[in-house]
C-alpha atoms as a PDB file:
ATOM      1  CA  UNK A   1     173.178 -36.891  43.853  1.00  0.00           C
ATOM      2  CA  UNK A   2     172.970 -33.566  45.824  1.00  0.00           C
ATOM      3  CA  UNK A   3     174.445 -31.142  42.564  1.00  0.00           C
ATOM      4  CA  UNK A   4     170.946 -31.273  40.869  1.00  0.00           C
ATOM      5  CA  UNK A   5     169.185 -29.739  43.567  1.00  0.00           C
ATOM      6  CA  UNK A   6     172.055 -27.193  44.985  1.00  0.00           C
ATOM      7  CA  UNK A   7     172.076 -26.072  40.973  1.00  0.00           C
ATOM      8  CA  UNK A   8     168.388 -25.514  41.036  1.00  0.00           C
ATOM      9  CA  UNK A   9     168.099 -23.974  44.645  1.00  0.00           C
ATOM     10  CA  UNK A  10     170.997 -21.533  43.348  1.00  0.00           C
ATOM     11  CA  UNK A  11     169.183 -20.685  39.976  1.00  0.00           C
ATOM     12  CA  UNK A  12     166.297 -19.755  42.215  1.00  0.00           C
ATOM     13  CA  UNK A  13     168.554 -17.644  44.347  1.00  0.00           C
ATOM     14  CA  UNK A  14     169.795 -15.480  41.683  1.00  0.00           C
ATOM     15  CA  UNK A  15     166.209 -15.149  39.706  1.00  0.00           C
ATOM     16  CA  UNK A  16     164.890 -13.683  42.983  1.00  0.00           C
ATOM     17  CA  UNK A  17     168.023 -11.364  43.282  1.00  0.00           C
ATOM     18  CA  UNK A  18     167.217 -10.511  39.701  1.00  0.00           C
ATOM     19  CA  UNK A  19     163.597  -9.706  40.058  1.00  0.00           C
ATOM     20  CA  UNK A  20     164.856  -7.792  43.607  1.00  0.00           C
ATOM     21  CA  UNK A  21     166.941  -5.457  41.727  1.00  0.00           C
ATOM     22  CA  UNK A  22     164.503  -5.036  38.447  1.00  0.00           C
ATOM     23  CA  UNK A  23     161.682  -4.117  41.317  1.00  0.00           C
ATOM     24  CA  UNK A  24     164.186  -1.753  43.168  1.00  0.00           C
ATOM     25  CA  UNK A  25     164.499   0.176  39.858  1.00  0.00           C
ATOM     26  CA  UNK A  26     161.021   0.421  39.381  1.00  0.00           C
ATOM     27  CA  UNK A  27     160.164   1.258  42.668  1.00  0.00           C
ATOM     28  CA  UNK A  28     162.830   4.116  42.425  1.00  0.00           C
ATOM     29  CA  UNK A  29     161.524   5.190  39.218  1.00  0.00           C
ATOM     30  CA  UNK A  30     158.104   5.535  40.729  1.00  0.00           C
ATOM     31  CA  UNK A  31     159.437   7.914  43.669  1.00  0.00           C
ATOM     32  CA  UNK A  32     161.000  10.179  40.818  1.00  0.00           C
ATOM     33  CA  UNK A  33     157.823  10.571  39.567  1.00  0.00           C
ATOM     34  CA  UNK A  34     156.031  11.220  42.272  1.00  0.00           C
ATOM     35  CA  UNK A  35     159.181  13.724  43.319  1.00  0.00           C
ATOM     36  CA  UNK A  36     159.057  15.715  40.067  1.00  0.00           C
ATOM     37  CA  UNK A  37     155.763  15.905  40.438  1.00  0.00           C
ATOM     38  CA  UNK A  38     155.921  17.448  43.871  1.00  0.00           C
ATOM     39  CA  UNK A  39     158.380  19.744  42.722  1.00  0.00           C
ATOM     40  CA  UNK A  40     155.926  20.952  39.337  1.00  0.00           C
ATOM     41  CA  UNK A  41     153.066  21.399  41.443  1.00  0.00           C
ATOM     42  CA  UNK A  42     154.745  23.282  43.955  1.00  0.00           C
ATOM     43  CA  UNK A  43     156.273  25.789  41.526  1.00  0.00           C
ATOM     44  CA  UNK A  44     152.933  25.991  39.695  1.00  0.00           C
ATOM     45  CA  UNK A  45     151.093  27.077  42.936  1.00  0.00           C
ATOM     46  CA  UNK A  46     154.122  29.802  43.284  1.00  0.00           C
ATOM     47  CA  UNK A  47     153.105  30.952  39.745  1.00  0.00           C
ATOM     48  CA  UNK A  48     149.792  30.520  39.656  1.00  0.00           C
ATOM     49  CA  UNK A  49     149.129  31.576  43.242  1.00  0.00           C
ATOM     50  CA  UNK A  50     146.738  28.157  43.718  1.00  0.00           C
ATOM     51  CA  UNK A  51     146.469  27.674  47.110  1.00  0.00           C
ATOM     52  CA  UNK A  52     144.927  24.303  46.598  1.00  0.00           C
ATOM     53  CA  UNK A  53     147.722  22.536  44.019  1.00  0.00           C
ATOM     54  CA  UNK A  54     150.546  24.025  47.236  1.00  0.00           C
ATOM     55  CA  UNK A  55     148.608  22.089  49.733  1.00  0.00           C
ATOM     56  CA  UNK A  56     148.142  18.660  47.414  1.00  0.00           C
ATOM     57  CA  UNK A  57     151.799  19.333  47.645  1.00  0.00           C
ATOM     58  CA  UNK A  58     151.929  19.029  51.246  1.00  0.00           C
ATOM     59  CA  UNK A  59     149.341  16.451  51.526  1.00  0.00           C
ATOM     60  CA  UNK A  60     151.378  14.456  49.363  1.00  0.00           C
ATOM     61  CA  UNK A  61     154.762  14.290  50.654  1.00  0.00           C
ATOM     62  CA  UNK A  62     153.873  11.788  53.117  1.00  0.00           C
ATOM     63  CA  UNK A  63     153.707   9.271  50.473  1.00  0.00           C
ATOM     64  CA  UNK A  64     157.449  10.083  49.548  1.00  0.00           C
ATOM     65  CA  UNK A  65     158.480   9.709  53.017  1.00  0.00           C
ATOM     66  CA  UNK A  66     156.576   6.167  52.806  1.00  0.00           C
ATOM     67  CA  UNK A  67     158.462   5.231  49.402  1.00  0.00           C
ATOM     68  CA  UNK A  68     161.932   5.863  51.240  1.00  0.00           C
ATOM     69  CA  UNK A  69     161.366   3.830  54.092  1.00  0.00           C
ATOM     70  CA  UNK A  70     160.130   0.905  51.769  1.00  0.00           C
ATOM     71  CA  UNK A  71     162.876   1.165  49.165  1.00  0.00           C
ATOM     72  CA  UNK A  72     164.987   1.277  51.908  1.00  0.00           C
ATOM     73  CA  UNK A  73     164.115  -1.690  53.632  1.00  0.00           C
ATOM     74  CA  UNK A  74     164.030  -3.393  49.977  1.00  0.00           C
ATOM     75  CA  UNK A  75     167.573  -2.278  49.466  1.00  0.00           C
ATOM     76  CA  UNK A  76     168.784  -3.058  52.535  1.00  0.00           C
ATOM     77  CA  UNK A  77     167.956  -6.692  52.858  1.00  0.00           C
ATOM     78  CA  UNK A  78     168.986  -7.417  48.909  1.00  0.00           C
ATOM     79  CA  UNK A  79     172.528  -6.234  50.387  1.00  0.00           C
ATOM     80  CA  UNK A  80     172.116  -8.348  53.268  1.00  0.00           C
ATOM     81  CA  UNK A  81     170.908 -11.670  51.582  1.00  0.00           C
ATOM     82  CA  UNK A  82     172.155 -11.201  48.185  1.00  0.00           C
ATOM     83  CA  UNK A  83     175.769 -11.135  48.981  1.00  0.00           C
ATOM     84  CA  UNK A  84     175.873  -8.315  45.736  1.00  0.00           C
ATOM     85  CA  UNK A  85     179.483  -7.940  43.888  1.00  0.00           C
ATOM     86  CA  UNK A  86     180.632  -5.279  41.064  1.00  0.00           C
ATOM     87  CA  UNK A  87     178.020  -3.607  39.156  1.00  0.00           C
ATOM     88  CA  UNK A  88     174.938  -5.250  41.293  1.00  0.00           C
ATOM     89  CA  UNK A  89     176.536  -3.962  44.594  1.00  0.00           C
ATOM     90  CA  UNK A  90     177.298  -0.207  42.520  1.00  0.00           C
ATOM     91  CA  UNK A  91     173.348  -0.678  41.830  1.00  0.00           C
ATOM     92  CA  UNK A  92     172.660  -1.027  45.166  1.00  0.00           C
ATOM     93  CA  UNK A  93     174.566   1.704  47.019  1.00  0.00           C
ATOM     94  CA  UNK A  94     173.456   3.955  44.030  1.00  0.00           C
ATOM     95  CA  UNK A  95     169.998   3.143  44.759  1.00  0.00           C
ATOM     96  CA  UNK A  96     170.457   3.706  48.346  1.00  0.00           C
ATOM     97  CA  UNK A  97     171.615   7.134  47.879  1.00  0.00           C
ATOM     98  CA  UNK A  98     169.402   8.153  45.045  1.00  0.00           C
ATOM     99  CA  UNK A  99     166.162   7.525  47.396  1.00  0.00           C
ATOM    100  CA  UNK A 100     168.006   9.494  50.091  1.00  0.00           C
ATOM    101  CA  UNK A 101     168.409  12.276  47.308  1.00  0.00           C
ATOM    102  CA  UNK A 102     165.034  11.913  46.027  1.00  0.00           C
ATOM    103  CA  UNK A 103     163.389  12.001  49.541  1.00  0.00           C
ATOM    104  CA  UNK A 104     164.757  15.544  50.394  1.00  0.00           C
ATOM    105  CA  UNK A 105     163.895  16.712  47.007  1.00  0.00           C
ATOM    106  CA  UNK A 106     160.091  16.112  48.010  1.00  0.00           C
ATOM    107  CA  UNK A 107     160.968  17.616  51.275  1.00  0.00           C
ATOM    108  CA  UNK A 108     162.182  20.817  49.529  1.00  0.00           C
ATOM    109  CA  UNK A 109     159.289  20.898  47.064  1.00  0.00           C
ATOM    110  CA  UNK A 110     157.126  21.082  50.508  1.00  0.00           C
ATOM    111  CA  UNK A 111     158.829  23.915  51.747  1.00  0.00           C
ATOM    112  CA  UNK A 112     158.261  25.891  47.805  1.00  0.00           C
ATOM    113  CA  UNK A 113     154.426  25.267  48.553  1.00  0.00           C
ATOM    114  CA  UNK A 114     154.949  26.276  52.253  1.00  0.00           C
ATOM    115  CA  UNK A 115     156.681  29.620  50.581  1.00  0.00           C
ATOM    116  CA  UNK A 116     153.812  30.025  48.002  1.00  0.00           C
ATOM    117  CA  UNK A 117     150.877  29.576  50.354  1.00  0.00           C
ATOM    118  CA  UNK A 118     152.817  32.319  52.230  1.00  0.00           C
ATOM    119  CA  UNK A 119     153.425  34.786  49.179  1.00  0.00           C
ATOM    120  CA  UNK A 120     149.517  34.566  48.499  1.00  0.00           C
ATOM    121  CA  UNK A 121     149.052  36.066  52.353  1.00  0.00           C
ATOM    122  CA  UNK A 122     152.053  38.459  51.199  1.00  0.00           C
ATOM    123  CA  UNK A 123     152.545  38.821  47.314  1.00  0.00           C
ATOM    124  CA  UNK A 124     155.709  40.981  46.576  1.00  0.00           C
ATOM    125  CA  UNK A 125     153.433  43.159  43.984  1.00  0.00           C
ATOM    126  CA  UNK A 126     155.992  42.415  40.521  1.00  0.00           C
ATOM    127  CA  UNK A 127     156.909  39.475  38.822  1.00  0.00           C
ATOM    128  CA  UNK A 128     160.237  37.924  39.323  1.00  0.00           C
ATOM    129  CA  UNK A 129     161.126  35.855  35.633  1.00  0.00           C
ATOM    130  CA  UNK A 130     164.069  34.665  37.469  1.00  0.00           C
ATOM    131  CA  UNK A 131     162.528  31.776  39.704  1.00  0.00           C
ATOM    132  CA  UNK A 132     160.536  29.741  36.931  1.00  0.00           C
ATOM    133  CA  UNK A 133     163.361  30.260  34.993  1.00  0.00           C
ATOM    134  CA  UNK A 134     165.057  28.566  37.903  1.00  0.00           C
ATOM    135  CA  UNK A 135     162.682  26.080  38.462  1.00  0.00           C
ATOM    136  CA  UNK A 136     162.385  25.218  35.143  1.00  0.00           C
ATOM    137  CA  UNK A 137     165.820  24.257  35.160  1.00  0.00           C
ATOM    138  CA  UNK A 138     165.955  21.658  38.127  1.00  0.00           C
ATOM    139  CA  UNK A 139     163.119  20.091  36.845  1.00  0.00           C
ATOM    140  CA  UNK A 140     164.937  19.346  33.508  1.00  0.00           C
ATOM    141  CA  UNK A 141     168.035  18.264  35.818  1.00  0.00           C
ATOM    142  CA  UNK A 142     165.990  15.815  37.402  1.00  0.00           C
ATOM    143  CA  UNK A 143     164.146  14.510  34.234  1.00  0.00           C
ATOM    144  CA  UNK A 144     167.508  13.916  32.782  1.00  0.00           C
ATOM    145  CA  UNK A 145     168.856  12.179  36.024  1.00  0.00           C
ATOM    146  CA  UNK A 146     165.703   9.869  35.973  1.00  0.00           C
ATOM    147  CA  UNK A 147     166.207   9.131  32.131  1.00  0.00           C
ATOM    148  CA  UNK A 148     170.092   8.369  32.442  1.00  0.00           C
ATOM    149  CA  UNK A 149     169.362   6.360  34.890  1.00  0.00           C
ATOM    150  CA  UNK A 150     166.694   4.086  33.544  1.00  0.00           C
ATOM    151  CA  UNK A 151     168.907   4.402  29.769  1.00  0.00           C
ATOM    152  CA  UNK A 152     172.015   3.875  31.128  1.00  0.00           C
ATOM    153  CA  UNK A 153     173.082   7.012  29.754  1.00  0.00           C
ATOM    154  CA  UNK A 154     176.542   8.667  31.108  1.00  0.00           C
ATOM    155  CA  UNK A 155     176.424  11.431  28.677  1.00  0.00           C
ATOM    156  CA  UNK A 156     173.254  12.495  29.907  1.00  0.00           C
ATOM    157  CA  UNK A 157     174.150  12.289  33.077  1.00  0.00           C
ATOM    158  CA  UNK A 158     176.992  14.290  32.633  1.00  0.00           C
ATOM    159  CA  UNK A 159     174.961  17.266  30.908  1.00  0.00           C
ATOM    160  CA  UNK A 160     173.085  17.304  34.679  1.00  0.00           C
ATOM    161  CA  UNK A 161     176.400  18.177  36.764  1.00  0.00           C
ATOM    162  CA  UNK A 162     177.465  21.286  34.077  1.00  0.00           C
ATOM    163  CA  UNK A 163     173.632  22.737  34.715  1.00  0.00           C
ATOM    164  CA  UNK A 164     174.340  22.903  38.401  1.00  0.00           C
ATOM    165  CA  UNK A 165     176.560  26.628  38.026  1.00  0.00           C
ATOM    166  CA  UNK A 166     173.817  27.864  35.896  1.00  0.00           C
ATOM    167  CA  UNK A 167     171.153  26.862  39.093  1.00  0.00           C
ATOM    168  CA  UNK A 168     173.890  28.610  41.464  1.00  0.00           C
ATOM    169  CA  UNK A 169     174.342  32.109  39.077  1.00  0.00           C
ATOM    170  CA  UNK A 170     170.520  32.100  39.019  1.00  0.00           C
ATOM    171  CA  UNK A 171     169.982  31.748  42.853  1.00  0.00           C
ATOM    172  CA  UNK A 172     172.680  34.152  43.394  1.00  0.00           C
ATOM    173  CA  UNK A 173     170.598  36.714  41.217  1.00  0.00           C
ATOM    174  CA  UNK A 174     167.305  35.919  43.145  1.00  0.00           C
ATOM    175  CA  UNK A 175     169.343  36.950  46.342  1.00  0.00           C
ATOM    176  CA  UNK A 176     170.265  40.137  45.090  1.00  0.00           C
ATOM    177  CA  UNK A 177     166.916  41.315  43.375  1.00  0.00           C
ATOM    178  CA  UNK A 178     165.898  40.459  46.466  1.00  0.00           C
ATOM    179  CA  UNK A 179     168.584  42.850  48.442  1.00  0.00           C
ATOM    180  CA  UNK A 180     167.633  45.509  46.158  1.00  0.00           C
ATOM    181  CA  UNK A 181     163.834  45.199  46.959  1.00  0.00           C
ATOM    182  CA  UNK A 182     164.161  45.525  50.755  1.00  0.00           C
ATOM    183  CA  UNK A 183     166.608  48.075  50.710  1.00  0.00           C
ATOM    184  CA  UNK A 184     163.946  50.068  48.248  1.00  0.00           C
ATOM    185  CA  UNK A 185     161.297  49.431  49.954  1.00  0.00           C
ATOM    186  CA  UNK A 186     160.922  47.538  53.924  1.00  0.00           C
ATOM    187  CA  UNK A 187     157.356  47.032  53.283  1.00  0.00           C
ATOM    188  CA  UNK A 188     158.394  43.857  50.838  1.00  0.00           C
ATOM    189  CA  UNK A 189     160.590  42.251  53.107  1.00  0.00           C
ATOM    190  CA  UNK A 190     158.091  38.945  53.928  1.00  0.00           C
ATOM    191  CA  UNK A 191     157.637  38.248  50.584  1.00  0.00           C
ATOM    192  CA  UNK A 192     161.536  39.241  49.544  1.00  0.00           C
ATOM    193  CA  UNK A 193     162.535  37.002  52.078  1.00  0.00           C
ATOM    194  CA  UNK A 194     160.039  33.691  51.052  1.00  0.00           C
ATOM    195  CA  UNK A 195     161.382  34.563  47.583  1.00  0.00           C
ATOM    196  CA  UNK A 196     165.087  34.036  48.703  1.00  0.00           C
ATOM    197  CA  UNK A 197     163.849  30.517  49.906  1.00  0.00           C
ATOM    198  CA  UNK A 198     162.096  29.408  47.332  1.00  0.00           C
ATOM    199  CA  UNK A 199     165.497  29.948  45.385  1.00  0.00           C
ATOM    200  CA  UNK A 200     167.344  28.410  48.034  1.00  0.00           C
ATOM    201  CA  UNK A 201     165.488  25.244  48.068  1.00  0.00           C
ATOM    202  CA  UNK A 202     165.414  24.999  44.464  1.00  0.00           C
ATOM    203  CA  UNK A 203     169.120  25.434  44.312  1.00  0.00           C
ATOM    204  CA  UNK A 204     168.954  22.426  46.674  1.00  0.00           C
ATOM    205  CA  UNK A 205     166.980  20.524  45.283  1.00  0.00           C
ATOM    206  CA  UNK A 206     169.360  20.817  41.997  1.00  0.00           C
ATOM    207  CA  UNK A 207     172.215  20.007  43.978  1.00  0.00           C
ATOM    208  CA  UNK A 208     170.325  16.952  44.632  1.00  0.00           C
ATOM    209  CA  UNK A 209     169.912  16.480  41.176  1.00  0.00           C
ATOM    210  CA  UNK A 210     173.940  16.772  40.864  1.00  0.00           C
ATOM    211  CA  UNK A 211     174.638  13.810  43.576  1.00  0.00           C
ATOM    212  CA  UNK A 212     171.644  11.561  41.239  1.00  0.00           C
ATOM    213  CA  UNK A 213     173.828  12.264  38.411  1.00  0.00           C
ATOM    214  CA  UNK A 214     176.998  11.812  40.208  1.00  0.00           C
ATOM    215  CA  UNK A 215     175.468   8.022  41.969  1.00  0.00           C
ATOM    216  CA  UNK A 216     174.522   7.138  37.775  1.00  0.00           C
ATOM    217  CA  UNK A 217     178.000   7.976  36.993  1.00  0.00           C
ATOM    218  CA  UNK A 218     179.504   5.659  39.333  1.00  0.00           C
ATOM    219  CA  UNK A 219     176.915   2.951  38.774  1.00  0.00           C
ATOM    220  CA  UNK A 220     177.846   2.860  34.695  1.00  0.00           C
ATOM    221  CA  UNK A 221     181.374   3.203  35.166  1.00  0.00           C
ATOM    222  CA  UNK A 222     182.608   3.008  39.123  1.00  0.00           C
ATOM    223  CA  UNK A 223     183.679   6.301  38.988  1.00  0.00           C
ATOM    224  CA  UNK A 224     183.782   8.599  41.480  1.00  0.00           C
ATOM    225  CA  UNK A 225     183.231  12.146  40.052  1.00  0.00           C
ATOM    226  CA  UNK A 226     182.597  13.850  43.309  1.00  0.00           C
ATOM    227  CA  UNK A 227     184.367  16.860  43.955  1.00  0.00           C
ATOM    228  CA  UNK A 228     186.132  16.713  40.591  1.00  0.00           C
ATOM    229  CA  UNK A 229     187.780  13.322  41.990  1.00  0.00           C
ATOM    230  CA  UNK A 230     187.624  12.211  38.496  1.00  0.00           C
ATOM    231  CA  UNK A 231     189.734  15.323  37.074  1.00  0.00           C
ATOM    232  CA  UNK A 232     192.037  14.772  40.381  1.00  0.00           C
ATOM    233  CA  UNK A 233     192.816  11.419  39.982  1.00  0.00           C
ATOM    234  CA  UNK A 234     193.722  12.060  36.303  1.00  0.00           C
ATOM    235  CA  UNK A 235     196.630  14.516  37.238  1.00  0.00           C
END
């Protein structure tokens, strides 16, 4: 007499887990928006030397910090109740680290539009191609990460970790154009120096990118490719 209503009380279990995880995706999703956008506006204010767009920047990350604490919380207690195995429990430590990721990527794009309010007071006098060549680059790294993870797409994801050299090479060339500036002339050193930051953060904010793509990875095939563990394990 009691399996009709255990069946039905455990269907309604695992449609809530369902709908749990499907709004923990979206809810992630959002952030990455909200993330990239942080990151676009901040380099944008560094190009375009619009104080206001660099403070929306810093106005906004607030929200971010908001958006981790609630995904969080959300992922946290699906762990807890949902007793998660296999791919669901890969889902959910992915998504735990992905918001972590995500969150310090809008912290980073705050410091850019700290840097570029700065460079207005302090402008180094000559264009540097270098940086939104740079920037341009971890935003496509975290476009991709976003879009593997919503497609399911290991190939793409895969294309994100070989970028992350190409982010390094460039940083390393900000540094020393940088170098060459200050030891030229001492007058540019402020604006040399919030230069070699804004590279900085954008190099971390690809290396961000890198764990996203490393967390999708492991979510489509349990895989850990940190490190080259992949490559390691294969010898």
């Amino acid at each position: 007499m009691t399996i009709g209503p255990k069946t039905e009380r455990g269907k309604g279990v695992l449609r809530r887990f369902t709908v749990e995880l499907e709004e923990l995706g979206r809810k992630l999703l959002e952030m990455g928006g909200l993330v990239e956008a942080a990151i676009r506006r901040s380099v944008q204010s560094l190009a375009d030397q619009d104080k206001e767009i660099a403070e929306q920047v810093i106005r906004d990350e607030p929200r971010i910090n908001r958006m981790e604490m609630e995904i969080d919380g959300l992922a946290t207690s699906v762990l807890a109740l949902g007793q998660p195995v296999a791919r669901d429990l890969r889902f959910l430590t992915s998504a735990l680290k992905i918001n972590t990721d995500l969150e310090r990527m809008g912290d980073l794009a705050a410091h850019i539009a700290e840097r570029s309010i700065s460079l207005m007071r302090h402008p180094l006098g000559q264009p540097l191609e270098i940086v939104p060549k740079m920037a341009a680059l971890v935003q496509s790294m975290l476009l991709k990460c976003l879009e593997a993870f919503v497609n399911g797409d290991e190939e793409l994801a895969r294309s994100v970790l070989v970028s992350d050299d190409e982010v390094d090479a460039l940083r390393d060339a900000v540094y020393a154009k940088m170098l060459e500036a200050m030891q030229r002339d001492p007058g540019l050193v402020p604006p040399a120096v919030d230069l070699i930051f804004v590279a900085r953060n954008l190099e971390r904010i690809g290396d961000h990118a890198t764990n996203i793509a490393e967390d999708v990875v492991f979510l489509l095939r349990g895989v850990d490719v940190r490190h080259h563990a992949e490559q390691a394990e294969a010898v």
